[in-house]
N, C-alpha and C. Protein backbone atom coordinates (compact mmCIF):
# COMPACT_ATOMS: atom_id res chain seq x y z
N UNK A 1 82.76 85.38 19.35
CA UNK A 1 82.21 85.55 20.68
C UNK A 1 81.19 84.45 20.95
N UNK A 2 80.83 84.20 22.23
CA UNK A 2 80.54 83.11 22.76
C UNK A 2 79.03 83.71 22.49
N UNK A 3 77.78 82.74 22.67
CA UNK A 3 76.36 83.27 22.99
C UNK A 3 75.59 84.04 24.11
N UNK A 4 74.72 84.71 23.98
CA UNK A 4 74.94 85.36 25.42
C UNK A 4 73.48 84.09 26.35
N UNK A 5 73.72 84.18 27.31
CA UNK A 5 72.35 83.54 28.29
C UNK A 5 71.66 83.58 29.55
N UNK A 6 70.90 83.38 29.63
CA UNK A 6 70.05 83.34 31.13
C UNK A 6 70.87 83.27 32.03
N UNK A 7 71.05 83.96 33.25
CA UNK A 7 71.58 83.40 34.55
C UNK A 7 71.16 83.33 35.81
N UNK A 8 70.98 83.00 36.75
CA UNK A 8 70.49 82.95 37.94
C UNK A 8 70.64 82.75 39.05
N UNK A 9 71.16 83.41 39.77
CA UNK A 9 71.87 83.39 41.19
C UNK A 9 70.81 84.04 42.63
N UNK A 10 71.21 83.61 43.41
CA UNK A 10 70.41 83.83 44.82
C UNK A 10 71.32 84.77 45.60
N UNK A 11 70.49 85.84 46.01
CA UNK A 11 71.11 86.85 46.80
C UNK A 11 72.34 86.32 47.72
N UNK A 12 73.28 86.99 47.50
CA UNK A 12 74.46 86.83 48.11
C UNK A 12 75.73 86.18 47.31
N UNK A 13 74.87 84.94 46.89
CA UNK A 13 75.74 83.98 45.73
C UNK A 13 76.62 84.61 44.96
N UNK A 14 78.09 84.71 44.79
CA UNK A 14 78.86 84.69 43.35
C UNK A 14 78.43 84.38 41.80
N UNK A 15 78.65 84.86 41.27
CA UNK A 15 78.02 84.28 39.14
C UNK A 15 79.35 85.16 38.51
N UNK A 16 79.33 83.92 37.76
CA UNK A 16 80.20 84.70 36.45
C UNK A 16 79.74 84.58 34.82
N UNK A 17 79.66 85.43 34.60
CA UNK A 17 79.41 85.92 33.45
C UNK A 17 80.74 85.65 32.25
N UNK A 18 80.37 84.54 31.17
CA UNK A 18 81.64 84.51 30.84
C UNK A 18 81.55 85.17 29.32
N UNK A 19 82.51 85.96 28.34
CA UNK A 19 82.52 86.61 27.37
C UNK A 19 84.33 85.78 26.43
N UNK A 20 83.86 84.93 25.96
CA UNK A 20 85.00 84.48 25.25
C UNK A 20 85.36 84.53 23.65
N UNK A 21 86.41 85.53 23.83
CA UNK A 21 86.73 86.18 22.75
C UNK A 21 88.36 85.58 22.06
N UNK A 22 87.85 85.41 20.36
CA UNK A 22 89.32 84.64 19.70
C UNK A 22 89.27 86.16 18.98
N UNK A 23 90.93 86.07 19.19
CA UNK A 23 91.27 87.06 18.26
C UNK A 23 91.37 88.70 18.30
N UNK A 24 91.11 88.76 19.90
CA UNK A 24 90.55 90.20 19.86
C UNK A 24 91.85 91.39 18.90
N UNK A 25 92.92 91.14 18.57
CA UNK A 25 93.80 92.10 17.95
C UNK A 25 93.99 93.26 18.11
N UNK A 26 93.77 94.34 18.30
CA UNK A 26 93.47 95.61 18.75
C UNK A 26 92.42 96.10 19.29
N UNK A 27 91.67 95.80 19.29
CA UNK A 27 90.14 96.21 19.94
C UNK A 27 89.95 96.01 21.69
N UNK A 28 89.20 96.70 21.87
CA UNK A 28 89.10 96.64 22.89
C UNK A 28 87.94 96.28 23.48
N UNK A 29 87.65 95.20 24.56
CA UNK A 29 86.44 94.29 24.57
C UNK A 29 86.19 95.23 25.92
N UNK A 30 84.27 95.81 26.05
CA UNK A 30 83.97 96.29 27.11
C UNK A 30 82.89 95.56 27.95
N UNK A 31 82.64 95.73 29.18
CA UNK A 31 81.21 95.14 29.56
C UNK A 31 80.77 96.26 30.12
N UNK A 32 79.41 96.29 29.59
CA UNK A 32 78.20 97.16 30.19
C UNK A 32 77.36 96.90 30.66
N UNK A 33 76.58 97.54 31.28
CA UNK A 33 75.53 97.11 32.19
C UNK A 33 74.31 98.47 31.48
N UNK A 34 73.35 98.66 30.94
CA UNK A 34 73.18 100.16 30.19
C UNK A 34 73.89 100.84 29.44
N UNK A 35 73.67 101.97 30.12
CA UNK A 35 74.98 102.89 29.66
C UNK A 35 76.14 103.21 30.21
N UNK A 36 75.99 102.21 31.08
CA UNK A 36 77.16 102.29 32.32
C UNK A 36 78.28 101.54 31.55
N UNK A 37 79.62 101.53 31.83
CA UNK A 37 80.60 101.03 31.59
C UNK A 37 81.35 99.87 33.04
N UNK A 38 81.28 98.83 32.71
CA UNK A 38 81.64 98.42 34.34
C UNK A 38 84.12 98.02 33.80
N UNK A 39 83.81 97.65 32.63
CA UNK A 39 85.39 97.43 32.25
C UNK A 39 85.74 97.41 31.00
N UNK A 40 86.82 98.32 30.31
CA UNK A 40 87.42 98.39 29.64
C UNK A 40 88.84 97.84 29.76
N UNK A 41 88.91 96.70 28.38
CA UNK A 41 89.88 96.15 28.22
C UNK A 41 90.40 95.52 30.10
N UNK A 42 91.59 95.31 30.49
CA UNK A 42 92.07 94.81 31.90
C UNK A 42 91.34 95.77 32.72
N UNK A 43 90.46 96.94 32.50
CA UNK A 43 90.73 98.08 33.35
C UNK A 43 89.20 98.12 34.34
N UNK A 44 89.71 97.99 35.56
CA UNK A 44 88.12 98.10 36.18
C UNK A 44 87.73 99.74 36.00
N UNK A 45 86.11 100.03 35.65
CA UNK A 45 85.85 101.49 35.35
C UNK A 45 85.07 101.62 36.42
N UNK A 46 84.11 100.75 36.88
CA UNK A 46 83.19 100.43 37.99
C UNK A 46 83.84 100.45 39.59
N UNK A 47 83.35 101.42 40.15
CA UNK A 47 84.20 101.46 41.64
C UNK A 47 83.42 100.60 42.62
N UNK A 48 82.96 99.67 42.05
CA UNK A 48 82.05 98.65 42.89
C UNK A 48 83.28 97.55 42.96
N UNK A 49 83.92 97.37 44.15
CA UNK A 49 84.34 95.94 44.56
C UNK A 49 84.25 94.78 44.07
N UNK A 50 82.79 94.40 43.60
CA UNK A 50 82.20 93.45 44.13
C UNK A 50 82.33 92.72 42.69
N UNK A 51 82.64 93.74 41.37
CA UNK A 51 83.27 92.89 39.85
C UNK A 51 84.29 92.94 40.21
N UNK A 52 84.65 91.97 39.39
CA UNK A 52 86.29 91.94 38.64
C UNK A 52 86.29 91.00 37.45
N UNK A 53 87.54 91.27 36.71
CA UNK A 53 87.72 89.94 35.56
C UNK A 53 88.05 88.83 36.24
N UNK A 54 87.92 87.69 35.41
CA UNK A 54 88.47 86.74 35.93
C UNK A 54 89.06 85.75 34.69
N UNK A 55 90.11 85.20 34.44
CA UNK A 55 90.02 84.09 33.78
C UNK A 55 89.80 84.62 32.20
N UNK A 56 90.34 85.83 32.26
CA UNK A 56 90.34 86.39 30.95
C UNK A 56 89.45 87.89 31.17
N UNK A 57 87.98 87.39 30.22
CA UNK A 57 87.43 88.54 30.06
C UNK A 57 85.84 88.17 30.74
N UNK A 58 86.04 87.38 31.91
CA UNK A 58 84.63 86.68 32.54
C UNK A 58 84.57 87.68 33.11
N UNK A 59 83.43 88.08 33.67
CA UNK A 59 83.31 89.34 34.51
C UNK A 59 82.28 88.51 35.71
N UNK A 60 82.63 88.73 36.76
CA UNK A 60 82.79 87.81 38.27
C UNK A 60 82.03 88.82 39.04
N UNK A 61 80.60 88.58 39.60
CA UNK A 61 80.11 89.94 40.27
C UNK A 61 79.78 88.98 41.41
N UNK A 62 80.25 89.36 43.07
CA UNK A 62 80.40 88.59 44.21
C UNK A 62 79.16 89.21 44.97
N UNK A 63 79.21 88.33 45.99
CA UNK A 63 77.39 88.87 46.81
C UNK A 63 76.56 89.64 45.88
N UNK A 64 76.04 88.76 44.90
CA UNK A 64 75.21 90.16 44.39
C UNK A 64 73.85 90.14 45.26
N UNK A 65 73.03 91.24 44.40
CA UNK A 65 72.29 92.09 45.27
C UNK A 65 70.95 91.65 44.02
N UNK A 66 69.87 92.38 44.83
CA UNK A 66 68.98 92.10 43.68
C UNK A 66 69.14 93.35 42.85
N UNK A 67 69.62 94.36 43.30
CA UNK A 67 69.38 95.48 42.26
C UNK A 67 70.46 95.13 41.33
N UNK A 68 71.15 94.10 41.41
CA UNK A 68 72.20 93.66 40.05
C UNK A 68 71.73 92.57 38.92
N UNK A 69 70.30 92.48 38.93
CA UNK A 69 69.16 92.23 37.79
C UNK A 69 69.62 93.14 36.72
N UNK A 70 69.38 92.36 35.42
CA UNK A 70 69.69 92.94 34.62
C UNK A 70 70.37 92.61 33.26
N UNK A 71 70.74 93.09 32.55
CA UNK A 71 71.45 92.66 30.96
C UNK A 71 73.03 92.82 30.98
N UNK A 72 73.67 92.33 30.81
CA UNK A 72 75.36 92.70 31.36
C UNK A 72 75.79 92.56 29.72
N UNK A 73 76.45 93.35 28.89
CA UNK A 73 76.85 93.27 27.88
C UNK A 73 78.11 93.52 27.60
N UNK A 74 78.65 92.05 27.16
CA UNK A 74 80.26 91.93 26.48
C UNK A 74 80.22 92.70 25.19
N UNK A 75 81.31 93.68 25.13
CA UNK A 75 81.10 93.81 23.55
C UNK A 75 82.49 94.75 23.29
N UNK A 76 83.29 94.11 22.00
CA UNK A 76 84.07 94.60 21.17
C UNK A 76 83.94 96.06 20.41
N UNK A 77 84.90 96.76 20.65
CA UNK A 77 84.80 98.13 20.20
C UNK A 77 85.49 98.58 18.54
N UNK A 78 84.55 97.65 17.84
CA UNK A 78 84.79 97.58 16.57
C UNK A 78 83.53 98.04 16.00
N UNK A 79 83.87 98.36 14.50
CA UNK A 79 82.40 98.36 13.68
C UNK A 79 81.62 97.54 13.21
N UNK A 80 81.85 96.32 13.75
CA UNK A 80 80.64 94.98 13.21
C UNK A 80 79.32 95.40 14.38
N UNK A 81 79.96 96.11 15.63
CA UNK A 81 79.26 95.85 16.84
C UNK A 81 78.32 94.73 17.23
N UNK A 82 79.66 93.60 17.33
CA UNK A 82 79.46 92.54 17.94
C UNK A 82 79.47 92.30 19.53
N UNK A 83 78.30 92.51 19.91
CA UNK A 83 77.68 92.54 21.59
C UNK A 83 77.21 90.70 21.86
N UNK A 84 77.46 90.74 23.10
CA UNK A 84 77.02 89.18 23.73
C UNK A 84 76.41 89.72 24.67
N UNK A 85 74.78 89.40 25.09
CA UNK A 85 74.10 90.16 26.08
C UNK A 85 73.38 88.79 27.07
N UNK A 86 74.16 88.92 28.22
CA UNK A 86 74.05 87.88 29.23
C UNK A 86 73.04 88.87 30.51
N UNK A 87 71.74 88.05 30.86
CA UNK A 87 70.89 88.28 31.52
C UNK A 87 70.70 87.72 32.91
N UNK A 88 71.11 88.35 33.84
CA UNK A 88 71.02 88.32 35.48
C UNK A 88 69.96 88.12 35.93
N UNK A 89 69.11 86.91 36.38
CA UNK A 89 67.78 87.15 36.78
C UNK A 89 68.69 86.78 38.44
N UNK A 90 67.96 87.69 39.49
CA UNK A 90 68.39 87.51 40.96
C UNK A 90 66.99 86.40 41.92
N UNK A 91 67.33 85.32 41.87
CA UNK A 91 66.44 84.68 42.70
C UNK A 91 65.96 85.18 44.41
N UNK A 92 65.06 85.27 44.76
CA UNK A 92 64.85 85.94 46.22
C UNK A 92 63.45 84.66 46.58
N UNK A 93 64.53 83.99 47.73
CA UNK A 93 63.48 83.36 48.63
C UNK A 93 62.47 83.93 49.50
N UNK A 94 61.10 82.58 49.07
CA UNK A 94 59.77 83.76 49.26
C UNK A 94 59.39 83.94 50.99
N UNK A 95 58.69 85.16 51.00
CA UNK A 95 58.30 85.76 52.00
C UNK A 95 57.39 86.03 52.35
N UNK A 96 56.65 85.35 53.16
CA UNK A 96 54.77 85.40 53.88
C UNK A 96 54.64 86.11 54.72
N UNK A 97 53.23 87.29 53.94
CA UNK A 97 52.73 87.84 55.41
C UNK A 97 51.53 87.73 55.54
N UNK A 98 51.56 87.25 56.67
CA UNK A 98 50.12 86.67 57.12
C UNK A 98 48.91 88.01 57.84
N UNK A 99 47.79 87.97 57.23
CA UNK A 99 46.60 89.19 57.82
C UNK A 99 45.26 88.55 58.37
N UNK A 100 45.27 88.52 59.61
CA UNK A 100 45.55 89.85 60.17
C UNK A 100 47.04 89.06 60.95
N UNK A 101 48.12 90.24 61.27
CA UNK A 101 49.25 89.89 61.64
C UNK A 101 49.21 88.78 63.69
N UNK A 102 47.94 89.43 64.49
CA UNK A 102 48.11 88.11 65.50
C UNK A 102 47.41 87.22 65.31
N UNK A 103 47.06 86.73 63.59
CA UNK A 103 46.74 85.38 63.30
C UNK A 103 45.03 85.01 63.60
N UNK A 104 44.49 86.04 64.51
CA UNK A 104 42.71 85.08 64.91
C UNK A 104 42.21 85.99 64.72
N UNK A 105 41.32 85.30 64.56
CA UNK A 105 39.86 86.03 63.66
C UNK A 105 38.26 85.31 64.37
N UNK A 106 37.52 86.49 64.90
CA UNK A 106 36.12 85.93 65.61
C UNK A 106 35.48 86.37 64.66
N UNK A 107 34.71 85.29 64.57
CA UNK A 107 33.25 85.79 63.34
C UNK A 107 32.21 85.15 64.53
N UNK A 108 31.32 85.51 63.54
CA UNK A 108 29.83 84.94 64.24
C UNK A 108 29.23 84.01 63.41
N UNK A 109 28.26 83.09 64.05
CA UNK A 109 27.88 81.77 63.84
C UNK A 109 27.33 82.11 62.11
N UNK A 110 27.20 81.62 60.81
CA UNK A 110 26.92 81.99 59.50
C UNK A 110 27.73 83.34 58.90
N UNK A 111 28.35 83.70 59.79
CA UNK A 111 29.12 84.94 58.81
C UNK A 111 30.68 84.45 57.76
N UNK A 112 31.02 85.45 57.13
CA UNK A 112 32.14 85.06 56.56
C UNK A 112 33.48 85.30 56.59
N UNK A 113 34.27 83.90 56.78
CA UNK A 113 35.90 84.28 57.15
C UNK A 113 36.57 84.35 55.95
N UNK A 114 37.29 85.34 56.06
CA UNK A 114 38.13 85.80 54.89
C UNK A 114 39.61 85.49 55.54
N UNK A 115 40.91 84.34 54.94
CA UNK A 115 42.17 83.84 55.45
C UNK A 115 42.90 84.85 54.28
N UNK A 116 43.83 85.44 54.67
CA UNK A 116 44.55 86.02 53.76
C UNK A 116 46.01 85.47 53.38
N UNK A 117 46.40 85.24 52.77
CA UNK A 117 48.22 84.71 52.61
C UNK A 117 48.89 85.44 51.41
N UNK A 118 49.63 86.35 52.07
CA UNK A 118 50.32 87.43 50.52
C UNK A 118 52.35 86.72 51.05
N UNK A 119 52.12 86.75 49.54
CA UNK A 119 53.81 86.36 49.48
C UNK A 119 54.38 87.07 49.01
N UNK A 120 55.69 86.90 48.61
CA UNK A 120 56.91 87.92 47.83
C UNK A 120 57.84 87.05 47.42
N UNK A 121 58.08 87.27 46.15
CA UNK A 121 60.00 86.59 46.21
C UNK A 121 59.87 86.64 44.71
N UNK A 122 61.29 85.93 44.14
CA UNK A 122 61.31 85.63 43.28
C UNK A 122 62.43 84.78 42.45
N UNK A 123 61.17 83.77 41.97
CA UNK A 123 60.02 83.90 40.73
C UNK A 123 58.66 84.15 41.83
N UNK A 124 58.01 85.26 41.42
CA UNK A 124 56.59 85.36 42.26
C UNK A 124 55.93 84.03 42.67
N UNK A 125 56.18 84.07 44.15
CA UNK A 125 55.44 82.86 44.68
C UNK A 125 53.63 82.25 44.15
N UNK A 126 53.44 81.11 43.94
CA UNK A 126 51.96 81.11 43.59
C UNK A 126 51.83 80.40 44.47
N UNK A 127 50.06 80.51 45.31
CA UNK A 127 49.54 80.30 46.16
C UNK A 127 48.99 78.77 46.01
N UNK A 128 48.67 77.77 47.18
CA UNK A 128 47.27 76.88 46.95
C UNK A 128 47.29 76.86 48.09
N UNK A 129 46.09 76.72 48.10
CA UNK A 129 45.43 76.45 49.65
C UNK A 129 44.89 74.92 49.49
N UNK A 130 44.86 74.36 50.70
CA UNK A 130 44.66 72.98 51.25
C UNK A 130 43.58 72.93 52.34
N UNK A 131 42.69 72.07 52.62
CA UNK A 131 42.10 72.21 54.15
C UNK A 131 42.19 70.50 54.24
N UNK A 132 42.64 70.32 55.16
CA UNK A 132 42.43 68.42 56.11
C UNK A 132 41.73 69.16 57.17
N UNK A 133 40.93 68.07 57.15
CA UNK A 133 40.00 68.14 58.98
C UNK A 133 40.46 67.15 59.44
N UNK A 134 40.92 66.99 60.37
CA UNK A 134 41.41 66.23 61.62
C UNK A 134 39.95 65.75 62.45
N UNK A 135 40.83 65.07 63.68
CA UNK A 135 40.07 64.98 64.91
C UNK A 135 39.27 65.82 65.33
N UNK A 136 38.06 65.77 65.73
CA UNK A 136 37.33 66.86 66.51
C UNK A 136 37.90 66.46 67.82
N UNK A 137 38.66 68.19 68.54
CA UNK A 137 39.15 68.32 69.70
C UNK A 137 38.63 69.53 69.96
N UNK A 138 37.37 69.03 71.08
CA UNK A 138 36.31 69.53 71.45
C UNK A 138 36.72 70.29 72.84
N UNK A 139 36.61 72.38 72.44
CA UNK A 139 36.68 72.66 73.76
C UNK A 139 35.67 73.54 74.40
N UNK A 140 35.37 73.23 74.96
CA UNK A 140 33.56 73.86 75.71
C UNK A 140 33.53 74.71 76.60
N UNK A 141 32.86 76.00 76.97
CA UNK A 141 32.59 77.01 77.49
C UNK A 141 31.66 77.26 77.61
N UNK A 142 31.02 76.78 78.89
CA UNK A 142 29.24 77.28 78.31
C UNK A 142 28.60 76.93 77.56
N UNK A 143 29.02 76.22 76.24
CA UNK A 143 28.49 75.70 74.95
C UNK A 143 28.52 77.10 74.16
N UNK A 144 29.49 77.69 74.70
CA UNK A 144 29.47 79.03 74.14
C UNK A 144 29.93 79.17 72.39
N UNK A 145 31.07 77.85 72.38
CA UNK A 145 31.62 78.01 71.29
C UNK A 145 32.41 76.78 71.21
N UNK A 146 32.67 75.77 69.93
CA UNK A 146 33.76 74.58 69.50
C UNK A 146 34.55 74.48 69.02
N UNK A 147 35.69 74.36 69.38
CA UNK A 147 36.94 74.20 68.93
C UNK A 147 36.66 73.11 67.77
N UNK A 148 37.33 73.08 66.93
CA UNK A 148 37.69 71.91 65.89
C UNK A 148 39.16 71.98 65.04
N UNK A 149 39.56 70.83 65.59
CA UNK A 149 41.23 71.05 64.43
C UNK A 149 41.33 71.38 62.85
N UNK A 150 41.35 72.54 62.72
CA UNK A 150 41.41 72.32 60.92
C UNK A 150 42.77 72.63 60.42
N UNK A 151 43.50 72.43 59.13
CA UNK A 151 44.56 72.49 59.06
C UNK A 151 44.51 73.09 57.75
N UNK A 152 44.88 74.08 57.39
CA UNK A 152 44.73 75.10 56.18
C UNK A 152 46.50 75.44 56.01
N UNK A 153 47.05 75.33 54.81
CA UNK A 153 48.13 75.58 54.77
C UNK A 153 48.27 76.03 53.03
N UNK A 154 49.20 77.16 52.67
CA UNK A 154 49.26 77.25 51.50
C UNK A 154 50.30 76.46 50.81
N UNK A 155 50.41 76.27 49.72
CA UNK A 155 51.29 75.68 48.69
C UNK A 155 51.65 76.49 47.62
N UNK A 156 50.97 76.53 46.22
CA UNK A 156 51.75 77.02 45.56
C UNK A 156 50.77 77.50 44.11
N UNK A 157 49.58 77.49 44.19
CA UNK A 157 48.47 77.97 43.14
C UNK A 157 47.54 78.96 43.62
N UNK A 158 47.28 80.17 43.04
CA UNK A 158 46.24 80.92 43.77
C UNK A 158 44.88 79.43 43.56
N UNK A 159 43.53 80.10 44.77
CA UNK A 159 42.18 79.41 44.47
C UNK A 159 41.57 80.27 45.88
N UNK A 160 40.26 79.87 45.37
CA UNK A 160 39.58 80.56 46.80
C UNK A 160 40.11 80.10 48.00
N UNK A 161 39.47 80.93 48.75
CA UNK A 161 39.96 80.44 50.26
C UNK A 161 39.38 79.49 50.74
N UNK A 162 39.42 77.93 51.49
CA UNK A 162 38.82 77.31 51.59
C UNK A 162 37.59 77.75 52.91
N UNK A 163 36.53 76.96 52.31
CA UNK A 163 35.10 77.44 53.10
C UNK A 163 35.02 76.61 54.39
N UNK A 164 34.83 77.50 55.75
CA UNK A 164 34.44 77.02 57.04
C UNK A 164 32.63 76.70 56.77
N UNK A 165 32.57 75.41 57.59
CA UNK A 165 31.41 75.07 58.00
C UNK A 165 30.62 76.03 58.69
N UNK A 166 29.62 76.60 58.62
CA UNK A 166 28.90 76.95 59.79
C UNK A 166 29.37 76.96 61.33
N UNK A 167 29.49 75.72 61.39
CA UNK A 167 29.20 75.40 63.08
C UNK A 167 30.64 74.82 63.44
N UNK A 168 31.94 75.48 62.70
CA UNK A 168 32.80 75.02 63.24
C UNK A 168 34.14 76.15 63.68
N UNK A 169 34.66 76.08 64.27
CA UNK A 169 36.17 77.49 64.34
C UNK A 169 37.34 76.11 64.45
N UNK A 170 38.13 76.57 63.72
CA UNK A 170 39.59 75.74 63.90
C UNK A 170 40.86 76.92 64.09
N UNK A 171 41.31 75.75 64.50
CA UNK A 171 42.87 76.16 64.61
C UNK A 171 43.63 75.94 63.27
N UNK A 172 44.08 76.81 62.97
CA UNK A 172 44.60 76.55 61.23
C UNK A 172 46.21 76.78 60.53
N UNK A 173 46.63 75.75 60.35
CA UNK A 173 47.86 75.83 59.84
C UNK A 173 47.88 77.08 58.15
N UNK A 174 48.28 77.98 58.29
CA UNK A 174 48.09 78.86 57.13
C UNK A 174 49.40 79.18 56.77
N UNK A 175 49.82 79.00 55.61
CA UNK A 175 51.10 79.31 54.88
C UNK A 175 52.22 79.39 55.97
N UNK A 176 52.22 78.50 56.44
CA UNK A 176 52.68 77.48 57.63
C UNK A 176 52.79 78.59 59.02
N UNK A 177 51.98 79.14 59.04
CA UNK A 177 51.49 79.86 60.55
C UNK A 177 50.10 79.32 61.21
N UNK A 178 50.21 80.01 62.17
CA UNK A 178 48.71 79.57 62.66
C UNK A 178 47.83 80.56 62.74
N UNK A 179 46.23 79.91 62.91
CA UNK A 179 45.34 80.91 62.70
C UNK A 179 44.67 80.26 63.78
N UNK A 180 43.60 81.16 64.56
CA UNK A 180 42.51 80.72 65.33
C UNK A 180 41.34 81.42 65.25
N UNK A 181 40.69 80.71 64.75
CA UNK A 181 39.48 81.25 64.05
C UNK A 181 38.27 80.85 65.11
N UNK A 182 37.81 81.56 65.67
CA UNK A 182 36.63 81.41 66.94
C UNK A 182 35.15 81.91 65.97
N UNK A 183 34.53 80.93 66.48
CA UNK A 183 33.28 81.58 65.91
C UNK A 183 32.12 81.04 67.17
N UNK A 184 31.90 82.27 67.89
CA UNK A 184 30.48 82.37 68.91
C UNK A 184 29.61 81.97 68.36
N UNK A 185 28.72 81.24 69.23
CA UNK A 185 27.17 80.52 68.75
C UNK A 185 26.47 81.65 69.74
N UNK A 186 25.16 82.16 69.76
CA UNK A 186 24.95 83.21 70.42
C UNK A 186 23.20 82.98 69.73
């Protein structure tokens, strides 16, 4: 029997799992998933569609899903119990949610802004945050309050959140959304 190994497919994607066996003679080669049985010998046991053999004794699982993570085990129904244990990791492209969800946030002149960026996927997304200051694009009200371009965007390392000036509110590119961060002088 062949070695068993890592695999990795993206939701939806096809994978095959291959189990290559010399000699099988009477025995009968199964794949499991647990304690589940998905095929014995030619025979599908699994009423899921979505296996089949292929190309012998490859076992072919189509659109998978993420709940098809997991250990898939070839194995001969002899007494050496010789198993080949091939591992499904399901890749899932990541997913940002941005808080507060309509993006702006008023503080007051010395108080503190807290930017939030939570992700999902997998391999668990890691965070970095960035800040560029741009142009000052100055917008006035009374002198009530200043616009300033800032550009905050995440990448890929957690770190603190980057620190606003005092005396400034930007518009902020955040884990590629926007934020508008107003801060009243008063």
């Amino acid at each position: 029997m062949t070695r068993g190994h890592l695999y990795k497919a993206i939701i939806g994607d096809s994978i095959e799992l291959p189990c290559k066996v010399k000699d099988l003679g009477s025995y009968v080669l199964l794949w499991r998933r647990g304690t589940s049985v998905l095929t014995a010998a030619n025979l599908m046991v699994t009423r899921d569609p979505r296996f089949k053999l292929v190309e012998g004794y490859n076992l072919q699982i189509a659109n998978v899903k993420i709940q098809d993570a997991g250990d898939y085990i070839c194995q001969i129904g002899d007494n050496e119990s010789r198993d080949q244990v091939h591992t499904l990791e399901i890749l899932v492209p990541p997913t940002i949610r941005v808080v507060p969800q309509n993006r702006q946030i008023t503080a007051r002149k010395g108080s503190t802004v807290t930017l939030e960026c939570k992700a999902s996927g997998n391999p668990v997304p890691a965070i970095y945050w960035h800040k560029k200051v741009s142009a000052c694009v100055c917008v006035c009200q009374d002198v009530d309050f200043l616009l300033v371009a800032v550009c905050v965007f995440c990448s890929e390392l957690p770190s603190e959140p980057p620190a606003m000036e005092n005396k400034r509110a930007g518009l902020c590119k955040y884990c590629a959304l926007e934020y508008i961060i107003e801060i009243r002088y008063r």
